[in-house]
Protein backbone atom coordinates (compact mmCIF):
# COMPACT_ATOMS: atom_id res chain seq x y z
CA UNK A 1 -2.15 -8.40 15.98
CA UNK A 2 -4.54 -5.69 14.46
CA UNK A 3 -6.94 -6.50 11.45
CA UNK A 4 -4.68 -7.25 8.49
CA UNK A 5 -4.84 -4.82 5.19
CA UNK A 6 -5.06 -6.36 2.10
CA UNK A 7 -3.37 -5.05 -0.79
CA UNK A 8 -4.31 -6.35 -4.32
CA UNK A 9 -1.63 -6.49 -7.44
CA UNK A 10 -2.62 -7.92 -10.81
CA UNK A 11 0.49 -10.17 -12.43
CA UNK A 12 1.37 -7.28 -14.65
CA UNK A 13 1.39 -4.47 -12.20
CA UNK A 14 4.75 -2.92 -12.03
CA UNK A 15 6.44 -2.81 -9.48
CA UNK A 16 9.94 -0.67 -8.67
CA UNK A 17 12.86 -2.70 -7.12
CA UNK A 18 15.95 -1.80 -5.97
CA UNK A 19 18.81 -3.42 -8.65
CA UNK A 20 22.67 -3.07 -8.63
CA UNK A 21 22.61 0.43 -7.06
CA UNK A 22 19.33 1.82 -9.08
CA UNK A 23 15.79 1.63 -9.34
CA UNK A 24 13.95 -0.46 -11.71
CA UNK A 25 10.24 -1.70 -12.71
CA UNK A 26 9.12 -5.03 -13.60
CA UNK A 27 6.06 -6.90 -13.31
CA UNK A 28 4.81 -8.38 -10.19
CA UNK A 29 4.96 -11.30 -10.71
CA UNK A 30 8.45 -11.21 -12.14
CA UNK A 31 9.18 -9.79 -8.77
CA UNK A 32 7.54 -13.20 -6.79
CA UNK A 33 9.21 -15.42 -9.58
CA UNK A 34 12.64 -13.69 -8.47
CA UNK A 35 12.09 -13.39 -4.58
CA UNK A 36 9.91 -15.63 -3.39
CA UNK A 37 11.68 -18.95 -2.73
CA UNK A 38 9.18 -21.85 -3.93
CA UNK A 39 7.58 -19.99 -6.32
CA UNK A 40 8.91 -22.05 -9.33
CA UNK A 41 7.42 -24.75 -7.79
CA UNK A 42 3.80 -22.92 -7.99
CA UNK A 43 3.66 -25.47 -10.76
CA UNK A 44 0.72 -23.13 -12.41
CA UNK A 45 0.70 -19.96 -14.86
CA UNK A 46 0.49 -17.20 -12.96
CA UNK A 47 -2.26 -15.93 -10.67
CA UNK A 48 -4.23 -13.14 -12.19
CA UNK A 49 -4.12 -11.76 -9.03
CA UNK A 50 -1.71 -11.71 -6.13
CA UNK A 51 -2.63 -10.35 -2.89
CA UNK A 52 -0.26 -8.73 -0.01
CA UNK A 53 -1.94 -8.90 3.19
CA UNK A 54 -0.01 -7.08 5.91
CA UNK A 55 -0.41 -5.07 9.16
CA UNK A 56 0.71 -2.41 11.21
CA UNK A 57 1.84 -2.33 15.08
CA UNK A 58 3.53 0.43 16.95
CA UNK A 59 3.26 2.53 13.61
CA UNK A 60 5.45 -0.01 11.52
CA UNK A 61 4.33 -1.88 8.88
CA UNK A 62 4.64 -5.55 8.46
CA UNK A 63 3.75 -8.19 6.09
CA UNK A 64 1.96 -11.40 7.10
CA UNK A 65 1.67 -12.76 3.80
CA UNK A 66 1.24 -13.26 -0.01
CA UNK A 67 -1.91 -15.08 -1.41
CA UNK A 68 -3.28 -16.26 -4.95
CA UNK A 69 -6.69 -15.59 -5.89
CA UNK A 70 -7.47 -19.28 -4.30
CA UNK A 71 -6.32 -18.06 -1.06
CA UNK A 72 -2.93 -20.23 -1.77
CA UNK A 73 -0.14 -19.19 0.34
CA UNK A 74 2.73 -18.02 -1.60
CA UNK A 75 4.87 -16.47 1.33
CA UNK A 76 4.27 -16.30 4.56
CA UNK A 77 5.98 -14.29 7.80
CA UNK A 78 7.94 -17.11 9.64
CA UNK A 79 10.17 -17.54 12.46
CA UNK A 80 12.93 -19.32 10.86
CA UNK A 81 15.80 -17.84 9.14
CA UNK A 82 15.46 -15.85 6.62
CA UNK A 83 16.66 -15.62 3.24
CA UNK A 84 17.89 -13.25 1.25
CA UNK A 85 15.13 -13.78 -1.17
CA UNK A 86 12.99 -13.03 1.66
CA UNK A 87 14.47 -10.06 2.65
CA UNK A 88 14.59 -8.66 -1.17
CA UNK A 89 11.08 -9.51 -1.70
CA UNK A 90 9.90 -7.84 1.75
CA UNK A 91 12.54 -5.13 1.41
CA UNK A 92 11.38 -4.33 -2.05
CA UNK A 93 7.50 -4.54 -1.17
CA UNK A 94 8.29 -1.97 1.80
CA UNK A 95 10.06 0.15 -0.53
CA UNK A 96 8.27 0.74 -3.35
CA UNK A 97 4.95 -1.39 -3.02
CA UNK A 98 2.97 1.60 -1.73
CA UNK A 99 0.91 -1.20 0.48
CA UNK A 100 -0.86 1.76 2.45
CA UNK A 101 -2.34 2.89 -0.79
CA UNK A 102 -5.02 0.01 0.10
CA UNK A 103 -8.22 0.68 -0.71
CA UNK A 104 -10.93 -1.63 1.21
């Protein structure tokens, strides 16, 4: 795997999402608390910060994971099955979450 990318999004950044056949904003971390299975379970107000580290091979783009601002694990790429939660909240970030707008 190349070097990962690190994208940054503070808990109010808006983000677009694809919702019963149109396109709508909401805040990020509306967008974790909707998609990313466990989240409720965070058990702590939510991260200033949320950060979307991903990488690139063979000119696609793929996400390894999403971190708090304590380098907490939030999601993470996995072999297993995956959910539809999973697949909305990767779909979604692929989408609309400009992640090569990164700026290191």
């Amino acid at each position: 795997m190349s070097n990962l990318n690190q994208k940054c999004f503070s808990h109010d950044d808006m983000v677009s999402i694809s919702e019963n056949n149109r396109v709508v904003d909401i805040p990020f971390s509306e967008l974790m608390e909707r998609y990313c299975d466990g989240y409720d379970s965070y058990g702590k107000e939510h991260p200033d910060y949320f950060y979307v580290n991903w990488h690139t091979s063979n000119e696609e783009l793929f996400i390894h994971s999403i971190v708090d601002t304590e380098d907490n694990i939030l999601w993470e790429d996995h072999d297993k099955d995956w959910s539809s939660n999973d697949e909305n909240l990767l779909s979604n970030l692929l989408m609309w979450g400009e992640l090569e707008e990164t700026f290191i």
